[in-house]
Structures are given as structure tokens and as C-alpha cells.
Protein backbone atom coordinates (compact mmCIF):
# COMPACT_ATOMS: atom_id res chain seq x y z
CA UNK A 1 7.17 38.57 -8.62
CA UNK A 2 8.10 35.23 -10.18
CA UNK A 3 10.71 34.75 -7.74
CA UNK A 4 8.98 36.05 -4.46
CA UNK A 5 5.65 33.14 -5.40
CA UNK A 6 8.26 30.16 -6.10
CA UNK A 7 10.01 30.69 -3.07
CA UNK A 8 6.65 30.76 -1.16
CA UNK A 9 4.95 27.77 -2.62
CA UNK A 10 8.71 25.96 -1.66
CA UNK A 11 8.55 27.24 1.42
CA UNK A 12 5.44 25.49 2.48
CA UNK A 13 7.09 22.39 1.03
CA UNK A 14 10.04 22.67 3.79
CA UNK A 15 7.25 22.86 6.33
CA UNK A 16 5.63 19.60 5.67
CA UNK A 17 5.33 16.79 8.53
CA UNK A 18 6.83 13.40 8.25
CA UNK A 19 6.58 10.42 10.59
CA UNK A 20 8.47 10.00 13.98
CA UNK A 21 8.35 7.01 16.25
CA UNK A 22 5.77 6.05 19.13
CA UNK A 23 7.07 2.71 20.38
CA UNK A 24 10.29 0.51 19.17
CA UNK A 25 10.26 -2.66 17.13
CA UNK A 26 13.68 -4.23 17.04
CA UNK A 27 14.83 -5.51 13.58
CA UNK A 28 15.87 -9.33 13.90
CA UNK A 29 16.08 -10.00 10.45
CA UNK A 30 15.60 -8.52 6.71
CA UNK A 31 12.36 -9.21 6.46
CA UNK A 32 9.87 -7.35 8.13
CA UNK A 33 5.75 -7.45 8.88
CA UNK A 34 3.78 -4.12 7.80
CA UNK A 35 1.46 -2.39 10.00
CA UNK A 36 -2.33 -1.05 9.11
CA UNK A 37 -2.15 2.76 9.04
CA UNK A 38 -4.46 5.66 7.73
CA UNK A 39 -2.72 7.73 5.61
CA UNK A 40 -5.12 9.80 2.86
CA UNK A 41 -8.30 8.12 2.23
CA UNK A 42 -6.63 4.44 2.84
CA UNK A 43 -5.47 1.79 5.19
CA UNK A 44 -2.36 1.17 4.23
CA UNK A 45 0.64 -1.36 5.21
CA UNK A 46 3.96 0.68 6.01
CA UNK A 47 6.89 0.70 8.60
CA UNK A 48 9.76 2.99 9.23
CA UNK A 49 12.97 3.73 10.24
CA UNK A 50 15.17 6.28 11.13
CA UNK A 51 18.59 4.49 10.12
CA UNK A 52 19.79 4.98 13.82
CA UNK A 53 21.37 1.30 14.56
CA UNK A 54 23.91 -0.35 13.00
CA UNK A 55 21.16 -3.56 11.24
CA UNK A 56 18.88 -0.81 9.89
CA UNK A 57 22.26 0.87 7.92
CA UNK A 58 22.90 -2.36 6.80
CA UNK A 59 20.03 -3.47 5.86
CA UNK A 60 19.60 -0.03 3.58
CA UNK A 61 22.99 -0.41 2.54
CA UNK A 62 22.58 -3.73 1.35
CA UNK A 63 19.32 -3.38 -0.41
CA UNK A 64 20.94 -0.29 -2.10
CA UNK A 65 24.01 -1.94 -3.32
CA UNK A 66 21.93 -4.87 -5.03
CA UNK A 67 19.72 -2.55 -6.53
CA UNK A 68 23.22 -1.00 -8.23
CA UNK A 69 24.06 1.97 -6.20
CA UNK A 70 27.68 2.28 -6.01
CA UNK A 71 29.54 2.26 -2.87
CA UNK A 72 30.56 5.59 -2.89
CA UNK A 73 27.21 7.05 -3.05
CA UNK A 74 25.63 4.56 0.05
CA UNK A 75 29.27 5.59 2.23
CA UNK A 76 27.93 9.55 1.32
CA UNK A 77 24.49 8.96 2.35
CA UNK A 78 25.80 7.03 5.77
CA UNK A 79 27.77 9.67 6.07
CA UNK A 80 24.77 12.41 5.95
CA UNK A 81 22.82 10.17 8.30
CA UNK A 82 25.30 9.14 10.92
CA UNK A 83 25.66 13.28 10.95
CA UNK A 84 21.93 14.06 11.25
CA UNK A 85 21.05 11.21 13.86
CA UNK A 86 24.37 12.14 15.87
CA UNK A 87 23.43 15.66 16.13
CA UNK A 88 19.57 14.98 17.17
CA UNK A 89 19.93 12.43 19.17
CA UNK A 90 18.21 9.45 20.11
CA UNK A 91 15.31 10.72 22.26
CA UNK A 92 13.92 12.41 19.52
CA UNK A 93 14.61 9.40 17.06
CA UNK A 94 13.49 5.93 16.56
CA UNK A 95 16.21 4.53 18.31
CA UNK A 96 16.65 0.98 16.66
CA UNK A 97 14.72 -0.85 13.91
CA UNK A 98 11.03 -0.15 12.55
CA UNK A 99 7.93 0.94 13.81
CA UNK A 100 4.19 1.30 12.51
CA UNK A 101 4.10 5.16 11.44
CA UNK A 102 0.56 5.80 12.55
CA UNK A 103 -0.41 8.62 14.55
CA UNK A 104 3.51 9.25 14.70
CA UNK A 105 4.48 13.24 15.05
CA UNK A 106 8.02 15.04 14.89
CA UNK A 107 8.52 17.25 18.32
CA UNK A 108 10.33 20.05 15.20
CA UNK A 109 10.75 22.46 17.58
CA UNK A 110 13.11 20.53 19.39
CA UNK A 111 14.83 19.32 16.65
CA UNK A 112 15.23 22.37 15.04
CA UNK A 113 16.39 24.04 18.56
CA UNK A 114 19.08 20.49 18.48
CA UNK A 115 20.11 21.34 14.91
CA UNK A 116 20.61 25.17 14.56
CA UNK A 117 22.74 24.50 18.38
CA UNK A 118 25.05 21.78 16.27
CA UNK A 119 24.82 23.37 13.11
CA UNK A 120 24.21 27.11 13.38
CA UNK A 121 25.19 27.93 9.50
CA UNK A 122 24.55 24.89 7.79
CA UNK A 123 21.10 24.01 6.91
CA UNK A 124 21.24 20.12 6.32
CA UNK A 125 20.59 17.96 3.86
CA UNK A 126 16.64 17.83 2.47
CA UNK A 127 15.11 15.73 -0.30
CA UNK A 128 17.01 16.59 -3.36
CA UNK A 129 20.37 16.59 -2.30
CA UNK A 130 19.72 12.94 -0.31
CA UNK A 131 18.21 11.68 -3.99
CA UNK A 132 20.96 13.19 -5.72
CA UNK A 133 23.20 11.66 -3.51
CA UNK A 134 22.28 8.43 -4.34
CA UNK A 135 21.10 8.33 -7.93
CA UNK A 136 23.22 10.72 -9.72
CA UNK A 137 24.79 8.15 -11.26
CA UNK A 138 21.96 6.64 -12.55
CA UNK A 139 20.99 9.57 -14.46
CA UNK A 140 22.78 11.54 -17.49
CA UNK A 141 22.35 15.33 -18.46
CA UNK A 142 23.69 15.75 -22.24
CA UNK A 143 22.77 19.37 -22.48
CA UNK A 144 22.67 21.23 -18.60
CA UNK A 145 20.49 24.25 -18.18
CA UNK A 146 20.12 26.13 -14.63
CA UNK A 147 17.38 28.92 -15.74
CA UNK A 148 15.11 28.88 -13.36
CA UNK A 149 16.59 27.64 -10.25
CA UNK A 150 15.73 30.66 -7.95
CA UNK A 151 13.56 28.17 -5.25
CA UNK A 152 16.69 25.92 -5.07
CA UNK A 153 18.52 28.57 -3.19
CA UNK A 154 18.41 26.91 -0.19
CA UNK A 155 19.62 23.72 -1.70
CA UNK A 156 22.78 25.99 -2.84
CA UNK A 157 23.27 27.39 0.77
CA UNK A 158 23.20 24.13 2.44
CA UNK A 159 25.81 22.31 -0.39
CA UNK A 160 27.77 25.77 0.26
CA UNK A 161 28.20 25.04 3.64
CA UNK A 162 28.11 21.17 4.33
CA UNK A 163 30.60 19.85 5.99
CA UNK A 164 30.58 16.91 3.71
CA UNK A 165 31.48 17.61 0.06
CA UNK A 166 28.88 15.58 -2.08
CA UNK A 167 29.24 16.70 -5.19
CA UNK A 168 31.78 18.06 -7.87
CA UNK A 169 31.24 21.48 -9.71
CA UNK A 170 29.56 19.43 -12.64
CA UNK A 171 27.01 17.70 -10.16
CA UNK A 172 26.25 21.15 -9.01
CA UNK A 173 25.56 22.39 -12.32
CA UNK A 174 23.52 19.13 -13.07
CA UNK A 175 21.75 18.99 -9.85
CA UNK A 176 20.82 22.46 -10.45
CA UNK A 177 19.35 21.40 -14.25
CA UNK A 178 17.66 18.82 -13.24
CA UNK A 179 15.65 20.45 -10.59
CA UNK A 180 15.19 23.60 -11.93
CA UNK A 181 11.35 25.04 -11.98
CA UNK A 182 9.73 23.60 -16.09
CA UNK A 183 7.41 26.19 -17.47
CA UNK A 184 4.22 24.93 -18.36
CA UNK A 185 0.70 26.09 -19.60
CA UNK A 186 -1.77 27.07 -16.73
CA UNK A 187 -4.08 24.01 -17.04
CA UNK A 188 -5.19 21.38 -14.37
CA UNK A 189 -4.92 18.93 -17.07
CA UNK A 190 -1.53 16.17 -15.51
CA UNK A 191 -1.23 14.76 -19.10
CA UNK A 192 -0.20 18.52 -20.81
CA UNK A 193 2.64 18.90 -17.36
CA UNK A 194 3.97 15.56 -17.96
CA UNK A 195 4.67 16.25 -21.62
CA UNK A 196 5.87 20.10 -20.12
CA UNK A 197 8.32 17.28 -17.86
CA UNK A 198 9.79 15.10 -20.76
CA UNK A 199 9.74 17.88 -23.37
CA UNK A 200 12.05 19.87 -21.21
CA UNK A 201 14.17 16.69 -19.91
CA UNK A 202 14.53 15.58 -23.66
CA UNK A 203 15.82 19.17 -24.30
CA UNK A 204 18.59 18.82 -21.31
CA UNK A 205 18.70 15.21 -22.71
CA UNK A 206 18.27 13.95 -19.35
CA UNK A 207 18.31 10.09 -19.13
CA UNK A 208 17.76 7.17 -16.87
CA UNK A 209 20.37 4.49 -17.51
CA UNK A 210 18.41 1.82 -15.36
CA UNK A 211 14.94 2.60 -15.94
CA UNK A 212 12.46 -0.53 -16.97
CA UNK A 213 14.45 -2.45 -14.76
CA UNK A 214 12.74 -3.88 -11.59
CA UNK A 215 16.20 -4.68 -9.91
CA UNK A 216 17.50 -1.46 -9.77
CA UNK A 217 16.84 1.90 -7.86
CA UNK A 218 14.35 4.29 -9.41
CA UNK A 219 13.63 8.24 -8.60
CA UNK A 220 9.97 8.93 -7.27
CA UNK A 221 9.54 12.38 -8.42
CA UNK A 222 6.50 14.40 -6.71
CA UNK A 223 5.90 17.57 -8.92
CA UNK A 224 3.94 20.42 -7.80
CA UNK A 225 2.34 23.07 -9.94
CA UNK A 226 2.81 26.90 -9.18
CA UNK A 227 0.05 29.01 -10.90
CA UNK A 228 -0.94 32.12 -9.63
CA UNK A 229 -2.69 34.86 -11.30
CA UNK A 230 -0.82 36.99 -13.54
CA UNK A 231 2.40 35.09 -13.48
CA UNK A 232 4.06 32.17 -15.43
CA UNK A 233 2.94 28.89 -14.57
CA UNK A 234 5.53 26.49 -13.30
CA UNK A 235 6.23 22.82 -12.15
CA UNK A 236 8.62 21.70 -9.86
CA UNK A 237 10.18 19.02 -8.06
CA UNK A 238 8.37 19.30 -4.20
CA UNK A 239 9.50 15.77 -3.08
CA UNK A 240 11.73 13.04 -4.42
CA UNK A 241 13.42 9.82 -3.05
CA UNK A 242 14.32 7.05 -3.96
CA UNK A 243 12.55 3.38 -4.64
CA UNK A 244 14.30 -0.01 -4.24
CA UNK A 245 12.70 -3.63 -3.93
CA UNK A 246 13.36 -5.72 -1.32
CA UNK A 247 14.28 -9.40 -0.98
CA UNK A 248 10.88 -10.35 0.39
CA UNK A 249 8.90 -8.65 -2.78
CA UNK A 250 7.94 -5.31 -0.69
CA UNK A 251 9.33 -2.04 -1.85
CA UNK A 252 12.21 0.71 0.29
CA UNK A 253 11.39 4.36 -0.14
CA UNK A 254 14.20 6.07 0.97
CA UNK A 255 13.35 10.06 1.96
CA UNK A 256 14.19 13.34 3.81
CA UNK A 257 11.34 15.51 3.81
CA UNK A 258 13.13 18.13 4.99
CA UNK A 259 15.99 20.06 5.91
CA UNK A 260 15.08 19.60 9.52
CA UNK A 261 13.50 16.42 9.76
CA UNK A 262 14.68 12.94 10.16
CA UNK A 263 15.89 10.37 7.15
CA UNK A 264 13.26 7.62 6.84
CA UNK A 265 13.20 4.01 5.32
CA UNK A 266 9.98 3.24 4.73
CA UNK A 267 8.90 -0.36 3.99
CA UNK A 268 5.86 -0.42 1.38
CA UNK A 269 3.49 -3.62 0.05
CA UNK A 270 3.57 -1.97 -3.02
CA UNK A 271 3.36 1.37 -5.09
CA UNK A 272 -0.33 1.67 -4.64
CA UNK A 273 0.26 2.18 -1.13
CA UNK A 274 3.27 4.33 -1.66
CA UNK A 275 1.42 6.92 -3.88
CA UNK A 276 -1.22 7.21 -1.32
CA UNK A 277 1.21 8.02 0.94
CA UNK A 278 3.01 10.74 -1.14
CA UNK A 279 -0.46 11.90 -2.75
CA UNK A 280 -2.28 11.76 0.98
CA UNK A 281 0.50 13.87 2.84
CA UNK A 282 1.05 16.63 -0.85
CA UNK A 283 -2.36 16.43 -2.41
CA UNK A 284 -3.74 19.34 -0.06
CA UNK A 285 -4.64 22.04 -2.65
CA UNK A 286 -8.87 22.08 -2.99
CA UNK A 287 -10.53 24.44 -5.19
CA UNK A 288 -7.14 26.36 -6.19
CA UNK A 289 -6.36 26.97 -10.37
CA UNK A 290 -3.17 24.24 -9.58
CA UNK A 291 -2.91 21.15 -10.72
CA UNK A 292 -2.85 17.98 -8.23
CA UNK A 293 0.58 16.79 -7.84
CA UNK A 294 1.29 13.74 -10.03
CA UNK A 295 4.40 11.45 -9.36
CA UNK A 296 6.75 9.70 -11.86
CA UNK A 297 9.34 6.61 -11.66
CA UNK A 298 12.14 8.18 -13.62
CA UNK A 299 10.86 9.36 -17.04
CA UNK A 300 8.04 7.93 -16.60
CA UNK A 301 3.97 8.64 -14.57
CA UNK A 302 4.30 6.27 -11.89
CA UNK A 303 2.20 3.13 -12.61
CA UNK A 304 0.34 3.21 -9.69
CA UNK A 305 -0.25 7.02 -9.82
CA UNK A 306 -3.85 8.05 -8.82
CA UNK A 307 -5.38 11.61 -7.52
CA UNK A 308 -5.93 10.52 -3.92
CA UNK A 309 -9.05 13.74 -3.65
């Protein structure tokens, strides 16, 4: 029964909506002008991208290599982009540069139609494996431990079958232990999960090598909480990406929300507005014995985390 709920709760994960465009803004330069849109409960300043030109991969690119991502990790996330974009297409991307992402919508049944016709046995890359991608490096696993992984099995089919090899059998392993499912007691109470988080993390001695540091990359880690009646409760990793700053003082989300849908580049004023964009689009559990998701930075509660109900 354990496995049957986590791979249902994940499920509706895979099915959340992201952002698509509704009218092209051409990027000139590395600096770029936010755009008022509701998302949650606020106005908030952000533009996107779908990495489909060659100034938006090098603006990412660049922004990732001074925030200390090593070349081999951006060339593997290219890689998985130029792939994705290539087999969608542009008329169901943002062709070139970034747009406001309000009132945006994905057409998924044409991209999934587009994908399954280019890739019929390979699912894609989602959130995890793009994060991965690009941080494992930044992060250590002393002691590895896959219990637990069961709602990661489509995670395992799609690095099975992609036709880019990412990772080594150790970064499977570690992948695996880092985002396996963290038993926990069934409270609503965040502060008793995030000590559930670090307690097991100090017992895989997971670390951060770069956290603190403003400069560098950080992991924005959404965690969920699965607890139905009569079974184990659980937390797990729903959503991750990854957090850069920018030259002009903003802050770079980088995220695939799913298999399916499209990478996206977000460009944020600052974390407040990024955490009511995570907690807006995953906070949608009312009156349920769950917890609200909470987001950390690495090790750490995200400073500007706040319960967006």
C-alpha cells in the first residue's frame, strides 16, 4: 500500500502546469525588465524563457559558469535542452528570448503527441535529473542509502533509456539517496519535517560544498508530505531546480517541471517572489492531514519561505 499512495501523490506532481509563451520579447542584452504577474495571492515581477536561441543558452551558460558550475555539467544540460526544444519544436515554444509568464498555458497534448512521436521509449528528462545534472557536484553523499526510492521509478526508466548518458553508476546510486522518500511523523508541524530532512541527510552525510555563498548556485528543494491514513508518513522531493544570481542583482531559477514540459529560465526580483511562485503553483492541499510544502536553499529553510494559504 505504501508503494501504490507514493506513486499516486508523484503522479499528480508529473501533471502539474508550467508557463508557455503568449507573445515574444527578443533578448538584446543580459539584463532584462520584469513583468507584473499574478501568481498565488501576489503580483509578482518574473520573465521566462525556454532556452530556444542561441543568446538565451548563453546567457544561462554564462550565469551558470560564474556561479561555479563546471563546464561539463552546463555542455550536459545544453545537451538535454537542444534535444527537448529540437524535438518540440518552435511553434509550441517561446521561440527567442523572454516573455512575461502571465496567463501563459502549455498546449500538453500536443507536446506530448510531439514527444512520444520522437521519443516513443524514452520519457525525458524532469526536475531531478535536470538539478542533478547541474549540481551534483556541488553536493557530497558520505554514506548512500536508496531505501525508499519506489516513486523515483520513473526517474530510473528515463536515465535507463536516455540517449544521453548523464551520470556514472555512483551518481545513480547517489541520485537515488538523495531523493529517496524521508520518513517522518504525521504532523502538519514544517519545523518537526525539516529536522525529519537534515536528520536523515546528516545520516547519508549529505553536504553542500558552496552553501552560504551568494556567488554560487544553490538547490531550491520543494518537499511535499505524503500522509494518508493507516500508512507511514513520508516527505519527498516534488520540485527542485536550481538558483543563480544574476549580474544585475535579480535571481535565475532554472526548472523542468516535468517530463513533458518545456525547460524554463525564469528571471526573479528576488526569493520572496520566487517562493510565491513555487508555494502558489504546489501549495494546493486545503483541509487534508498533510503538511504545506516548505522549500529549502540547500540544507537549509529557504529565507524567504512563507505558507502562501
Amino acid at each position: 500500500m505504501k508503494k501504490i499512495f507514493l506513486l499516486s501523490i508523484i503522479s499528480l506532481v508529473f501533471l502539474s502546469s508550467c508557463f508557455v509563451n503568449q507573445q515574444n520579447t527578443e533578448t538584446t542584452n543580459q539584463t532584462f525588465n520584469g513583468t507584473v504577474g499574478t501568481i498565488g495571492k501576489k503580483r509578482i515581477s518574473v520573465i521566462y524563457s525556454h532556452i530556444n536561441d542561441e543568446k538565451s543558452k548563453k546567457y544561462v551558460s554564462d550565469s551558470m559558469k560564474n556561479a561555479g558550475i563546471d563546464e561539463k555539467s552546463i555542455e550536459d544540460f545544453i545537451k538535454s535542452v537542444d534535444l527537448y526544444n529540437k524535438a518540440i519544436g518552435n511553434q509550441n515554444l517561446l521561440k527567442y528570448g523572454f516573455n512575461s509568464a502571465e496567463n501563459s498555458q502549455n498546449d500538453s497534448g500536443k507536446i506530448s503527441e510531439l514527444w512520444k512521436k520522437n521519443y516513443p521509449n524514452f520519457e525525458g528528462f524532469n526536475c531531478r535529473i535536470t538539478s542533478y545534472t547541474l549540481l551534483k557536484n556541488f553536493i557530497k553523499i558520505g554514506k548512500p542509502d536508496t531505501t525508499d526510492t519506489e516513486y523515483l521509478f520513473m526517474d530510473k526508466l528515463a536515465l535507463k533509456n536516455s540517449p544521453i548518458k548523464l551520470f556514472s553508476d555512483q551518481e545513480i546510486k547517489d541520485f537515488e539517496s538523495f531523493f529517496s522518500a524521508i520518513k517522518t511523523p504525521k504532523t502538519k508541524d514544517i519545523s518537526v519535517h525539516l529536522k525529519s530532512v537534515k536528520d536523515d541527510w546528516k545520516k547519508k552525510e549529505i553536504t553542500f560544498l558552496n552553501k552560504g555563498n551568494p556567488k554560487k548556485a544553490s538547490l531550491i528543494s520543494v518537499f511535499f508530505h505524503s500522509n494518508q491514513a493507516g500508512e507511514e508518513s513520508y516527505l519527498f522531493i516534488g520540485h527542485i531546480g536550481i538558483l543563480l544570481p544574476t549580474a544585475d542583482s535579480k535571481f535565475m531559477f532554472i526548472e523542468k517541471v516535468s517530463f513533458e514540459e518545456p525547460y524554463q529560465m525564469l528571471i526573479f526580483n528576488n526569493k520572496s517572489d520566487l517562493n510565491e511562485y513555487l508555494m502558489g503553483k504546489y501549495n494546493t492541499s486545503w483541509g487534508q492531514d498533510e503538511a504545506s510544502p516548505f522549500i529549502m536553499e540547500n540544507d537549509k529553510l529557504m529565507e524567504s519561505y512563507k505558507d502562501a494559504k
